[in-house]
Protein backbone atom coordinates (compact mmCIF):
# COMPACT_ATOMS: atom_id res chain seq x y z
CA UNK A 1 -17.16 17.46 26.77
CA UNK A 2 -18.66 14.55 26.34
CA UNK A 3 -20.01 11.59 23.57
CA UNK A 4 -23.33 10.03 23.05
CA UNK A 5 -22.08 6.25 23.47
CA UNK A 6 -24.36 5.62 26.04
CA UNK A 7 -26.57 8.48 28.03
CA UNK A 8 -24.77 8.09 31.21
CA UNK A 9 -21.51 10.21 30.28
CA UNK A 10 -23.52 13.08 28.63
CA UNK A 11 -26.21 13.08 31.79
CA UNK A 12 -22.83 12.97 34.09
CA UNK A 13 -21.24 15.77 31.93
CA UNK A 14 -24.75 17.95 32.37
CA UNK A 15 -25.01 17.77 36.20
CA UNK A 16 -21.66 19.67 36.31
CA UNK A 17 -22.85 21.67 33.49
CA UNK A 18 -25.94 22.94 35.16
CA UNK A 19 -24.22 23.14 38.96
CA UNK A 20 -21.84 25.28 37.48
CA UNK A 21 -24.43 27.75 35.35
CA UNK A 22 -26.43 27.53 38.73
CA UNK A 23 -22.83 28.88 40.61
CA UNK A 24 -22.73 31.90 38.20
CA UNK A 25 -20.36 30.34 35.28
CA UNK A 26 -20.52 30.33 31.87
CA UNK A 27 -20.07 26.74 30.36
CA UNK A 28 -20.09 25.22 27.03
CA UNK A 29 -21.18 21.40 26.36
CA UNK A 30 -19.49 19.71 23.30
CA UNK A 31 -19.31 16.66 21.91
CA UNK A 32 -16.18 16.61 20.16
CA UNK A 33 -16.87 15.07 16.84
CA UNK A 34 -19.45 17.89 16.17
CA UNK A 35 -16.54 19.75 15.22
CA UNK A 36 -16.02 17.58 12.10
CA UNK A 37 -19.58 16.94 11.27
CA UNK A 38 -22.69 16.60 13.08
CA UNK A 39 -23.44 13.12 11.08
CA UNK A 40 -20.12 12.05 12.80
CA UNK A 41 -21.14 12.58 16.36
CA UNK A 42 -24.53 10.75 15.52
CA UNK A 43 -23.04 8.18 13.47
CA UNK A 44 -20.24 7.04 16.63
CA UNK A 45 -23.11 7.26 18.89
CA UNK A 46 -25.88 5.12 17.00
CA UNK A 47 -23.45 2.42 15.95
CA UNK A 48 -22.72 2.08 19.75
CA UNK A 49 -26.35 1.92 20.50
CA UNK A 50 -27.06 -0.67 17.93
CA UNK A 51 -23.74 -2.75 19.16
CA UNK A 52 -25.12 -2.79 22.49
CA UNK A 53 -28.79 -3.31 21.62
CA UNK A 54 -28.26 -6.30 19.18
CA UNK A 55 -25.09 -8.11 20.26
CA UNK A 56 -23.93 -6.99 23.73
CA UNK A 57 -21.82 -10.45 23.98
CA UNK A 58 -19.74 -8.86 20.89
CA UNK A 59 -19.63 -5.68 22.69
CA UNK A 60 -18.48 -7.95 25.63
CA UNK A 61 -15.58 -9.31 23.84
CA UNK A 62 -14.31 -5.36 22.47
CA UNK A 63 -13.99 -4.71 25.82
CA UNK A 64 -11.71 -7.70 26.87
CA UNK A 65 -9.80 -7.07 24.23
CA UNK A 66 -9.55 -3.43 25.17
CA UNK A 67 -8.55 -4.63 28.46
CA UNK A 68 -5.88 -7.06 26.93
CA UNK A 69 -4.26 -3.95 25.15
CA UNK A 70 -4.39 -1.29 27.68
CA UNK A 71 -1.54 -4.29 29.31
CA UNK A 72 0.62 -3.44 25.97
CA UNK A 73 3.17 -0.22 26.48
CA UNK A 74 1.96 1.31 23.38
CA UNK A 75 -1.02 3.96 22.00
CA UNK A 76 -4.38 1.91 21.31
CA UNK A 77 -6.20 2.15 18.11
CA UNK A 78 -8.91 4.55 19.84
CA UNK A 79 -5.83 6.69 20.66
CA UNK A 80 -5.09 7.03 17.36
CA UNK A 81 -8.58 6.82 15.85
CA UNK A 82 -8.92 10.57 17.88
CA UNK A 83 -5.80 12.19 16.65
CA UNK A 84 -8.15 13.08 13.60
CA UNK A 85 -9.85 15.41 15.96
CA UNK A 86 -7.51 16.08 18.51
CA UNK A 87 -6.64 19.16 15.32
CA UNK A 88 -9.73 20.58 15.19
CA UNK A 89 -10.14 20.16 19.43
CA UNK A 90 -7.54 22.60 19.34
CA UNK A 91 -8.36 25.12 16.64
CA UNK A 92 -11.78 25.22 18.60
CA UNK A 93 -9.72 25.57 22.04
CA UNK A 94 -7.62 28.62 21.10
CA UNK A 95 -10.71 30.52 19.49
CA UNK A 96 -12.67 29.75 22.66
CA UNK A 97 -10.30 31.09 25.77
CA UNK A 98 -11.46 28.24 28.50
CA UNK A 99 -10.59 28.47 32.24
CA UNK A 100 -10.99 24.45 32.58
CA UNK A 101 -12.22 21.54 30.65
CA UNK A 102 -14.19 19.07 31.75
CA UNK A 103 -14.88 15.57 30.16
CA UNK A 104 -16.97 12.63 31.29
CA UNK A 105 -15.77 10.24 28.30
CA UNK A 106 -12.84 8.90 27.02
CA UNK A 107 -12.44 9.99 23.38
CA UNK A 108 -12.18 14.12 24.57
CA UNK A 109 -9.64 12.93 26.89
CA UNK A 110 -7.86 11.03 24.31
CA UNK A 111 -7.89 14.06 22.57
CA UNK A 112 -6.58 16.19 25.02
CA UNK A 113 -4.04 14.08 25.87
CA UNK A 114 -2.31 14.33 22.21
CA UNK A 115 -3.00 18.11 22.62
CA UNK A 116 -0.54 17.92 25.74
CA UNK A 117 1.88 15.76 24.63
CA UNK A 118 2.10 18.24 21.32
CA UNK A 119 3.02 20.59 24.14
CA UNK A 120 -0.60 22.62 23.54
CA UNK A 121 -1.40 25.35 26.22
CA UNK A 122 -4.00 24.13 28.04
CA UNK A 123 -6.09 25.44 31.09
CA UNK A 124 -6.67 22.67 33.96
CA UNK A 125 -8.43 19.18 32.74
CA UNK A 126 -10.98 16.98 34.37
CA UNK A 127 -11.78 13.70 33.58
CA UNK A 128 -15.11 12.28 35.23
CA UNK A 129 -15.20 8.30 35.77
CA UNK A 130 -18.91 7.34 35.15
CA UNK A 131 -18.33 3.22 36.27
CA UNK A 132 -17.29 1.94 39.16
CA UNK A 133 -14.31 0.11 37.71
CA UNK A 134 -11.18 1.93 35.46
CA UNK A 135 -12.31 1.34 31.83
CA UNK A 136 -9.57 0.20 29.00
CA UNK A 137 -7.51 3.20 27.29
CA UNK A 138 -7.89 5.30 30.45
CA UNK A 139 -4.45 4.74 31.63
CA UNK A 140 -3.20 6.33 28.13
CA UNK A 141 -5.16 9.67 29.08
CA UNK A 142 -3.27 12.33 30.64
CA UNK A 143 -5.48 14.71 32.04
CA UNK A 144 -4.83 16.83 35.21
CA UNK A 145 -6.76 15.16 37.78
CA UNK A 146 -9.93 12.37 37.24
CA UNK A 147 -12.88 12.21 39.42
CA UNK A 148 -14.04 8.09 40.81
CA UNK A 149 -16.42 7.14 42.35
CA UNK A 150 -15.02 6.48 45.74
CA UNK A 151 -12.06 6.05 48.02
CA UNK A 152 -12.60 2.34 47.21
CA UNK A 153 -12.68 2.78 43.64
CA UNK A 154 -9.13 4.17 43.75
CA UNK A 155 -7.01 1.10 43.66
CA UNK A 156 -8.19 0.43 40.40
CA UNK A 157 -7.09 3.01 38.58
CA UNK A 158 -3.92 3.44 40.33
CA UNK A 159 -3.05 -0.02 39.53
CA UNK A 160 -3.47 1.28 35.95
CA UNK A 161 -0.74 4.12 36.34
CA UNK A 162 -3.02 6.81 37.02
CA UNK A 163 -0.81 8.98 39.80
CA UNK A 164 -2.36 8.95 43.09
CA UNK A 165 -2.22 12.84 43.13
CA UNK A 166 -4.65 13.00 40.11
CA UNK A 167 -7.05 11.22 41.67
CA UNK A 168 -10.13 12.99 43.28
CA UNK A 169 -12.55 10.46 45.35
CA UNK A 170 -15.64 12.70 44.96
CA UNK A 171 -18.13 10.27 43.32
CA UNK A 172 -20.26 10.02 39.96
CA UNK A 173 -22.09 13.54 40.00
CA UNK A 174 -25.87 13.60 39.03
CA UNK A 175 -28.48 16.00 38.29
CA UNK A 176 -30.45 17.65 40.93
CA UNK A 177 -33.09 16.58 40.17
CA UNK A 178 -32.05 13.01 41.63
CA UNK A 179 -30.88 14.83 45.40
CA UNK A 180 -33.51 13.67 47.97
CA UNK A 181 -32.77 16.96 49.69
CA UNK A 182 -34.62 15.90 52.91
CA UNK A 183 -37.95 15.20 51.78
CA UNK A 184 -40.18 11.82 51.47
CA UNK A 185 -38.65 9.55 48.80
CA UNK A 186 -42.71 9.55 47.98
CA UNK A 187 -42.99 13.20 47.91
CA UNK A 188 -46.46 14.26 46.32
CA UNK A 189 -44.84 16.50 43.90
CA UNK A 190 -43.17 13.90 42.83
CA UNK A 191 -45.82 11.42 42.13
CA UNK A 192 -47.76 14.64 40.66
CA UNK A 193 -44.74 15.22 38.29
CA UNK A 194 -44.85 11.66 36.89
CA UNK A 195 -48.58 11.56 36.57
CA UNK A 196 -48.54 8.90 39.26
CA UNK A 197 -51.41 7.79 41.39
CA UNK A 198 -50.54 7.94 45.21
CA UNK A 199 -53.31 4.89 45.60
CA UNK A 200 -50.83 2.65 43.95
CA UNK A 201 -47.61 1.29 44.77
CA UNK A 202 -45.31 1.97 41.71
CA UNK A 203 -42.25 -0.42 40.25
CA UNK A 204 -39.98 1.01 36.93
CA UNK A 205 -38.26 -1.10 35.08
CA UNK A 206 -35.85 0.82 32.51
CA UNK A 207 -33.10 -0.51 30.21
CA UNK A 208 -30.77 2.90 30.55
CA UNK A 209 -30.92 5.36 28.14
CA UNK A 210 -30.47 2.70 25.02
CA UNK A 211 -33.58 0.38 25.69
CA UNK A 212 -30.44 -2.63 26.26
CA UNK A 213 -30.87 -5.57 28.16
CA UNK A 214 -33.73 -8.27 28.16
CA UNK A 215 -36.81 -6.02 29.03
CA UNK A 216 -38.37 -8.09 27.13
CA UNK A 217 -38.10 -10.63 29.05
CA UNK A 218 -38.71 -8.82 32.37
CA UNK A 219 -42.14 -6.81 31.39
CA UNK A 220 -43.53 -10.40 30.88
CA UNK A 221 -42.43 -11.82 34.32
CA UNK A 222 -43.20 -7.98 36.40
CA UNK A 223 -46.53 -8.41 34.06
CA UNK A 224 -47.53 -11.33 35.46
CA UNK A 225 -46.30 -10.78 39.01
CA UNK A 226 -48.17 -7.57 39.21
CA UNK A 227 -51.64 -9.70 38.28
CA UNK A 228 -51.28 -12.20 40.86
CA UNK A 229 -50.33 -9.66 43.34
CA UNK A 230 -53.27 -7.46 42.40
CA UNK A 231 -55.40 -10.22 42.29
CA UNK A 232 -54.88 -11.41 45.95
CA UNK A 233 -55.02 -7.78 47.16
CA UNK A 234 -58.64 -7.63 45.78
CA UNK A 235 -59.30 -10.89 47.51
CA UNK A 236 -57.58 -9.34 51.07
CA UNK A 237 -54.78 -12.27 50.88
CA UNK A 238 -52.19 -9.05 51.23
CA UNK A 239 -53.02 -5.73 52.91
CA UNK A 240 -51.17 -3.69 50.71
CA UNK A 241 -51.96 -1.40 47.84
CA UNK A 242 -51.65 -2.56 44.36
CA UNK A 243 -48.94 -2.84 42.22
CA UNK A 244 -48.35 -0.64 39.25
CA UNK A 245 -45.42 -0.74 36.44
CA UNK A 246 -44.02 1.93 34.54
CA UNK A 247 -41.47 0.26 31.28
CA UNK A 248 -39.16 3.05 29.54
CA UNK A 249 -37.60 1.80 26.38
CA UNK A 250 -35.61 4.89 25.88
CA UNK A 251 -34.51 5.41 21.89
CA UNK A 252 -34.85 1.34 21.62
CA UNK A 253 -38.02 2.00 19.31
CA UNK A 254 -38.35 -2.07 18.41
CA UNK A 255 -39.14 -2.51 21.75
CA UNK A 256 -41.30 0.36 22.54
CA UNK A 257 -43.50 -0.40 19.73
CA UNK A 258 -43.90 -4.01 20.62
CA UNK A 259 -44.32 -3.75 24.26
CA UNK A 260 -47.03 -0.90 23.25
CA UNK A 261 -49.30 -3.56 21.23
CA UNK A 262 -49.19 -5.77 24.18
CA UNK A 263 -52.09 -6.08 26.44
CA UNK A 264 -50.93 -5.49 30.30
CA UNK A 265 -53.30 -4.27 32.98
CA UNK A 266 -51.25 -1.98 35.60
CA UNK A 267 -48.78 -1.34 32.87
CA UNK A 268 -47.35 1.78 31.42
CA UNK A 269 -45.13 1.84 28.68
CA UNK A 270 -43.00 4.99 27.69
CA UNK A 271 -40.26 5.91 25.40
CA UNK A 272 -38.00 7.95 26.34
CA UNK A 273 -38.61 10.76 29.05
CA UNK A 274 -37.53 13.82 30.23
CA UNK A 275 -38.74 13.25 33.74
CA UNK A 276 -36.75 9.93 35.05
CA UNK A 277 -35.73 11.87 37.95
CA UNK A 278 -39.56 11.84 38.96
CA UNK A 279 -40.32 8.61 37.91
CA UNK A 280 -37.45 7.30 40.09
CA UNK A 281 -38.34 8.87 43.39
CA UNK A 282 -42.05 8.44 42.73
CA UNK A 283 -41.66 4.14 42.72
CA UNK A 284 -41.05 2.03 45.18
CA UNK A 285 -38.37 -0.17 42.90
CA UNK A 286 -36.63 0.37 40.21
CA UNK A 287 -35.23 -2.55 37.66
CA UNK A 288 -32.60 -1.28 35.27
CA UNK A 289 -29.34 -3.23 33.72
CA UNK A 290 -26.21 -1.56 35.83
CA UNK A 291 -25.51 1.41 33.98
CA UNK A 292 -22.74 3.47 36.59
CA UNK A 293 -24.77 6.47 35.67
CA UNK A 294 -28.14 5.51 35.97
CA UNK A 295 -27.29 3.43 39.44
CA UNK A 296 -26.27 6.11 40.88
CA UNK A 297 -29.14 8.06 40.18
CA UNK A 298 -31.22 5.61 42.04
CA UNK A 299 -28.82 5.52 44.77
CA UNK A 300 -28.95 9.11 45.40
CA UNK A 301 -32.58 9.23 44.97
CA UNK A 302 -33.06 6.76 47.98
CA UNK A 303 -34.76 3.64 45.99
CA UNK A 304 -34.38 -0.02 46.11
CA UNK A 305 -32.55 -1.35 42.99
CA UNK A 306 -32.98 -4.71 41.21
CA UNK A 307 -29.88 -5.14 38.40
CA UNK A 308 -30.96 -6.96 35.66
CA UNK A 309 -29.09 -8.13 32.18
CA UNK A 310 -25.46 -6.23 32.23
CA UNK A 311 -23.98 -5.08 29.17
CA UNK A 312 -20.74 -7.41 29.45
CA UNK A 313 -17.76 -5.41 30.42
CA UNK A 314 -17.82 -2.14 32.59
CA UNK A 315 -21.95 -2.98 34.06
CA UNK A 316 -20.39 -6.18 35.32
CA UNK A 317 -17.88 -4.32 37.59
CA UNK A 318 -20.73 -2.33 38.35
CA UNK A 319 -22.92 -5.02 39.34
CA UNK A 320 -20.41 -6.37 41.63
CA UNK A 321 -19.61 -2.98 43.27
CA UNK A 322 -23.36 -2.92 44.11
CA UNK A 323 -24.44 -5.93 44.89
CA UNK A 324 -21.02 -6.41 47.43
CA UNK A 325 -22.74 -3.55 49.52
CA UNK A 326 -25.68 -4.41 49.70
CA UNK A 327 -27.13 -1.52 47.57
CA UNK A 328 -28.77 -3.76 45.15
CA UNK A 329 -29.76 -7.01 44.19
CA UNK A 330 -28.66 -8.79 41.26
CA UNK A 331 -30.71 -10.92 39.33
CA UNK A 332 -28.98 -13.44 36.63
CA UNK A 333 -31.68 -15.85 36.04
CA UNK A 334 -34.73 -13.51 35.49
CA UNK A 335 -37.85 -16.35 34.80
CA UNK A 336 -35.90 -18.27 38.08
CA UNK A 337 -35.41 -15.47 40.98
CA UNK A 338 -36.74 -12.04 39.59
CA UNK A 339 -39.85 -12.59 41.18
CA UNK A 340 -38.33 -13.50 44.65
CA UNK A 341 -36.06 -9.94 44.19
CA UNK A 342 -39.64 -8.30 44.04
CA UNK A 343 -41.11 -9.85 46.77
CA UNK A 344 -38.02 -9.33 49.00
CA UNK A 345 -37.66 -5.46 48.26
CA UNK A 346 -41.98 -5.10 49.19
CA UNK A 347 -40.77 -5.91 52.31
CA UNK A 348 -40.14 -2.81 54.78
CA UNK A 349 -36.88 -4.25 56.71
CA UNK A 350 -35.24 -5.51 53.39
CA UNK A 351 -36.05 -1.97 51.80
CA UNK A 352 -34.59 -0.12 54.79
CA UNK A 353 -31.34 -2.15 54.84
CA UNK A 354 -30.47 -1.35 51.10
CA UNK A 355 -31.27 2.38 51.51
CA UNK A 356 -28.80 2.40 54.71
CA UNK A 357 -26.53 0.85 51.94
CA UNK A 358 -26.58 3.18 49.25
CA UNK A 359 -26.41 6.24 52.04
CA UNK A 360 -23.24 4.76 53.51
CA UNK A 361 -21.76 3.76 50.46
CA UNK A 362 -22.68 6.38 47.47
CA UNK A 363 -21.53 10.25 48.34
CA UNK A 364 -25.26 12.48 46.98
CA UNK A 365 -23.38 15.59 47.21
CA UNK A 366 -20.74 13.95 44.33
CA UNK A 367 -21.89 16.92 41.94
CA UNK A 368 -21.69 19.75 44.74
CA UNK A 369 -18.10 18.85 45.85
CA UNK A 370 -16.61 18.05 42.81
CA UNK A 371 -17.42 21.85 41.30
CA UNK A 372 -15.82 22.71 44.64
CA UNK A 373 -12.59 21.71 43.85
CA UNK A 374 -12.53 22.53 40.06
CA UNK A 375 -13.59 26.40 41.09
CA UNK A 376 -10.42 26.03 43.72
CA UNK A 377 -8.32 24.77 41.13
CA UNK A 378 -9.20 27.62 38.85
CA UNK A 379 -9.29 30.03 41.62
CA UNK A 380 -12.48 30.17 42.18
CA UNK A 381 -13.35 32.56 39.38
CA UNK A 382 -13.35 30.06 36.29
């Protein structure tokens, strides 16, 4: 189960869909408010979107004062704003005889959680982190055990209250289409799968799933970084190839249609696409804001990572986590020092010391071994 707020829990929620259908399982995706009305489910997820697209500082201060009441001994509001479908979660559960349930968002487990402490029969429960900090309400959950992304990132939500036993240090699981599985980061299929030429060197810059963040802002500056660097490669200043930039505004259509009227040799914009995966292993950098989801991806796919623009709250744990390994590098003044992040990750040494990073730090088998232990937990016949 899982809720559109964001693309990262429902892309987190498919890679252990589609192991688990590869493994020989049968598995159902839901987002829980479908079961009152699909207008619901799209109605909670747009009015994130537009929260986060418009006024991310507001969004900022919701989540501080989440934080501030996850201190208080007592149910939040979002508790109780899911008891409404906690009902119908468990009409749907007793039609549909489950072996385990599996959520990568906190309203399900909110829901499940009122389910249990109703005294509802319930198989075994799962709840996937997808940031790299414990988000506010999760400490109300109850849920059998909860997947983070690393031994590191257990403090946190034991400090909350969440038992030590519960907690699984497995990693964010993504699709497999991001696993590098041994070959060349700039595989040929991969370029061929993006519609990328191999003559050019390649730099995305993506604003998650949403289209948040100022890439605005940064498609002028990589614009007019990419000129000047193609302009002295024509003139033999650098030996290199040229520079190419791929923009995906994802469902932020303002943006896509006003980056799209915009003259910009060696740009491509996008909306959104079904083939980020090969976009991501096809370029040589990637520029996104610090989604947990979508940073991982990169990580796993073996790319150098330039943070950009954080949605205040969870991204700015996020950013941290990151940028404190050395897996990325975070830019905060974007007319001041993106530039300098560029020219620092064209550079061979720099690019090989972040990719040592993220392969020492970030577990690419996340997905694999966290299906490994729900099949052992079920028996290994879900």
């Amino acid at each position: 189960m899982s809720c559109s707020t964001g693309g990262g829990h429902n892309s987190a929620a498919h890679a252990v869909e589609q192991e688990l259908i590869k493994r020989g399982h049968e598995v159902d995706f839901l987002d829980p408010y479908d079961l009152v009305d699909k207008k619901v489910s799209e109605g909670v997820g747009n009015a994130y979107i537009k929260l986060v697209q418009t006024s991310p500082k507001v969004f900022g201060s919701v989540y501080f004062l989440g934080e501030v009441f996850s201190k208080i001994p007592v149910k939040s509001p979002v508790y109780f704003a899911n008891i409404g479908v906690a009902h119908r979660m468990r009409d749907f559960l007793r039609e549909n005889k489950y072996d385990g349930i599996i959520m990568s968002h906190i309203y399900p487990a909110e829901m499940i959680t009122r389910l249990k402490h109703h005294k509802e029969e319930l198989p075994p429960t799962f709840y996937i982190a997808t940031d790299y900090t414990c988000i506010p309400f999760t400490a109300e959950t109850d849920c059998d055990y909860y997947c983070v992304p690393g031994e590191d990132a257990i403090e946190p939500f034991t400090s909350r209250g969440i038992p030590i036993e519960k907690i699984k240090p497995y990693g964010i699981p993504v699709s497999e289409g991001f696993d590098t599985s041994g070959l060349s980061r700039e595989s040929q299929k991969a370029l061929e799968e993006a519609c990328l030429s191999s003559d050019m060197r390649h730099i995305l810059l993506i604003g998650g799933s949403i289209g948040a963040g100022n890439v605005g802002l940064a498609v002028k500056i990589l614009s007019g970084y990419i000129k000047e660097f193609n302009k002295k490669v024509d003139e033999g200043i650098i030996k290199s190839r040229k520079l190419h930039a791929i923009v995906i505004c994802g469902k932020n259509e303002k943006l896509y249609k006003k980056l799209s009227h915009k003259k910009m040799p060696y740009t491509t914009v996008l909306r959104q696409t079904d083939s980020l995966s090969s976009y991501i292993k096809s370029c040589d950098i990637v520029i996104s804001k610090p989604g947990g989801l979508s940073s991982t991806e990169v990580a796993v796919a073996k790319v150098p990572l330039i943070h950009i623009s954080p949605i205040p709250g969870c991204e700015t744990f996020n950013v941290r986590y990151f940028e404190a390994r050395g897996m990325s590098i975070y830019v905060k003044n974007l007319r001041k020092d993106l530039a300098s992040a560029i020219t620092a990750l064209l550079k061979p040494e720099n690019r090989r010391k972040m990719l040592r990073s993220q392969e020492e730090s970030i577990n690419d088998r996340a997905r694999n071994e966290w299906c490994d232990f729900i099949e052992s937990v079920s028996g290994g016949e879900l």
